[in-house]
C-alpha atoms as a PDB file:
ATOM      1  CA  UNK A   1      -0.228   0.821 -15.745  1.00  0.00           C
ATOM      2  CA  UNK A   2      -3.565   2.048 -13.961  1.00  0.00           C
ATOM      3  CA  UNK A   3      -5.093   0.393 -10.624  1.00  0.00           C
ATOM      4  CA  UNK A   4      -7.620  -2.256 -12.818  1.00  0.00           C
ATOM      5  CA  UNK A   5      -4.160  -3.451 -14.441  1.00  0.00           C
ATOM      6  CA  UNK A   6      -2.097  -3.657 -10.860  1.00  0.00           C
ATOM      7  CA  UNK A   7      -4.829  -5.436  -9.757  1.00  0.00           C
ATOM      8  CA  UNK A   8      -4.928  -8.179 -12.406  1.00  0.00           C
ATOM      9  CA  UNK A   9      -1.326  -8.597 -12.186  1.00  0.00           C
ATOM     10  CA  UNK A  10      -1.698  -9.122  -8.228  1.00  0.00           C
ATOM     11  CA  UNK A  11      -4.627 -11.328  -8.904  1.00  0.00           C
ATOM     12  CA  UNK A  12      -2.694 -13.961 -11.338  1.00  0.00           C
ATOM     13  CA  UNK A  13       0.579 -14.314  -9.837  1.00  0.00           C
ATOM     14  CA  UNK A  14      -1.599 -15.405  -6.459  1.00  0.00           C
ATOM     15  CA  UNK A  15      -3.254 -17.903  -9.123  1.00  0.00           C
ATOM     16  CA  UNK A  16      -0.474 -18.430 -10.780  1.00  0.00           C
ATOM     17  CA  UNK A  17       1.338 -19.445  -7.906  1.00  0.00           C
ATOM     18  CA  UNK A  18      -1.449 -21.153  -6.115  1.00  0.00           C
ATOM     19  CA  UNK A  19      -1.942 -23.709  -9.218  1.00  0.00           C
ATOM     20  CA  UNK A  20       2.120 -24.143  -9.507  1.00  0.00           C
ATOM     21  CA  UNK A  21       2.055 -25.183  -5.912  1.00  0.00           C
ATOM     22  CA  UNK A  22      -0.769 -27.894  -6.377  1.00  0.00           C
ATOM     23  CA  UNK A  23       0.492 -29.107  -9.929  1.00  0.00           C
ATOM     24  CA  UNK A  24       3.809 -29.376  -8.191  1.00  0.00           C
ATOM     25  CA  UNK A  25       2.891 -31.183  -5.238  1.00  0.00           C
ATOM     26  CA  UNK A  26       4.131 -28.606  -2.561  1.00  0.00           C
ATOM     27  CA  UNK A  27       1.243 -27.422  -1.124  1.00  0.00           C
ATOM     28  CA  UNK A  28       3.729 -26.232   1.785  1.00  0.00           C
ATOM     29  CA  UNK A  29       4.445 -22.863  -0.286  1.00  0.00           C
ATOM     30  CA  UNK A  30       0.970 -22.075  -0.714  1.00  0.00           C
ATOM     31  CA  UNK A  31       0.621 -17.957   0.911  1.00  0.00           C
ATOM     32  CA  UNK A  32      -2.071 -19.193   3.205  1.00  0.00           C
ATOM     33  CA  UNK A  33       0.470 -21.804   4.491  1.00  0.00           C
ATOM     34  CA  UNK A  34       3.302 -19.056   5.104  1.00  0.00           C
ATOM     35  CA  UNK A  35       0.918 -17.236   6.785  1.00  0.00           C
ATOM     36  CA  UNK A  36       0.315 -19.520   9.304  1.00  0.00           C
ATOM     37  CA  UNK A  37       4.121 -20.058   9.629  1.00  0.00           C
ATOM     38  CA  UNK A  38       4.725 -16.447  10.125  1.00  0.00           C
ATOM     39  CA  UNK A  39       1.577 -16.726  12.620  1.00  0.00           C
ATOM     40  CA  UNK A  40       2.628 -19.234  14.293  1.00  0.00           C
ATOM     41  CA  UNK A  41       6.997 -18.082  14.979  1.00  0.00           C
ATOM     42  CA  UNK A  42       5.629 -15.319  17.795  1.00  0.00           C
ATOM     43  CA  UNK A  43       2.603 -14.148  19.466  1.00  0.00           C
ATOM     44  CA  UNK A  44       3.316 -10.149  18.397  1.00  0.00           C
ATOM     45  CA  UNK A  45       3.913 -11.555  14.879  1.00  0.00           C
ATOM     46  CA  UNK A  46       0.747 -13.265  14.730  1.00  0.00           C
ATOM     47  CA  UNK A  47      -1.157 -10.273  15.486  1.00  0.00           C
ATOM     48  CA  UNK A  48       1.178  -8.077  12.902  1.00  0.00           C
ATOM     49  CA  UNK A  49       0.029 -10.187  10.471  1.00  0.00           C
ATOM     50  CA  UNK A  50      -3.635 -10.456  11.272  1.00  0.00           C
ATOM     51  CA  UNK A  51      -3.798  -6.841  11.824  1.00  0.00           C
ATOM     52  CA  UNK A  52      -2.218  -6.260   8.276  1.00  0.00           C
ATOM     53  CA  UNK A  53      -4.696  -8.371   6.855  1.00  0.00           C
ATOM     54  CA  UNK A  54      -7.999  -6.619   8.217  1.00  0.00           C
ATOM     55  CA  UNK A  55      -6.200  -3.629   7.724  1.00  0.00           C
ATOM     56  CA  UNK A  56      -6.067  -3.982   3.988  1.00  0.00           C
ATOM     57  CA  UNK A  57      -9.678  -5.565   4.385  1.00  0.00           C
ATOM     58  CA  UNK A  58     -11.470  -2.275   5.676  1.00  0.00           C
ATOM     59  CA  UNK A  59      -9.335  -0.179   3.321  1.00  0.00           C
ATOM     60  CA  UNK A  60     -10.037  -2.136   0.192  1.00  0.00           C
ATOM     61  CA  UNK A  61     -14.138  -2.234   1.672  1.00  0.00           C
ATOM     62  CA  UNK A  62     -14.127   0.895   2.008  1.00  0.00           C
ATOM     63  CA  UNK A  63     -15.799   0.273   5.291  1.00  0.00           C
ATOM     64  CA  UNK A  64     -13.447   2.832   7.832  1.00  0.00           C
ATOM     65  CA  UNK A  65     -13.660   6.241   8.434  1.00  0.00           C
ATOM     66  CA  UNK A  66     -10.120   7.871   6.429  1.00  0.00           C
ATOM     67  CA  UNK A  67      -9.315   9.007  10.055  1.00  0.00           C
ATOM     68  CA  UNK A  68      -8.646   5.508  10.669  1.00  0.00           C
ATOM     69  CA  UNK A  69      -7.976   4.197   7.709  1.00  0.00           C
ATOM     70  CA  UNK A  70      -3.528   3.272   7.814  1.00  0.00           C
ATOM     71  CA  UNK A  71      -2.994   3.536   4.528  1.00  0.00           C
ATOM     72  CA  UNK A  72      -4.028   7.107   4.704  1.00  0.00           C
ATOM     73  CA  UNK A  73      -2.258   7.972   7.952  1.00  0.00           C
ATOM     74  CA  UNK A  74       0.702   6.694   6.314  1.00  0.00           C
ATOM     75  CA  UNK A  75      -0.223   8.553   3.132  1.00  0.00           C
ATOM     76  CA  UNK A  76       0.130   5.762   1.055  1.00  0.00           C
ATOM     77  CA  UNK A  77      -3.060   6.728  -0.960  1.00  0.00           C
ATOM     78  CA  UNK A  78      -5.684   9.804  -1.442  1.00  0.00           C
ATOM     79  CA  UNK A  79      -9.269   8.864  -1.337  1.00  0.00           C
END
């Protein structure tokens, strides 16, 4: 499996899931809503969270230096 297939993979299960949740009538287990649940247990966990989010943002943009970039400090990928 290559990046282009990871990423398709990733990409329908979140659809997957998203339209199980709405056919189903639970639109409580939707991710946005457990994100706001996590957000919304504790002030440091809300930030966690947000920071993990624009985190991934800028790294999947492209758009920060690799100095800054976490998933390169923590050598989780090469650019």
């Amino acid at each position: 499996m290559d990046g282009g297939h990871a990423w398709a993979v990733l990409v329908g299960g979140v659809l997957w899931w998203e339209r199980r949740c709405a056919v189903r009538g639970e639109p409580e287990k939707l991710l946005s809503r457990a994100m706001d649940r996590g957000r919304e247990k504790h002030l440091v966990l809300r930030w966690v969270l947000n920071g993990v989010v624009i985190a991934t943002a800028l790294h999947l943009l492209r758009w920060i230096s690799p100095r800054w970039d976490v998933y390169q400090l923590a050598r989780w990928t090469a650019r």
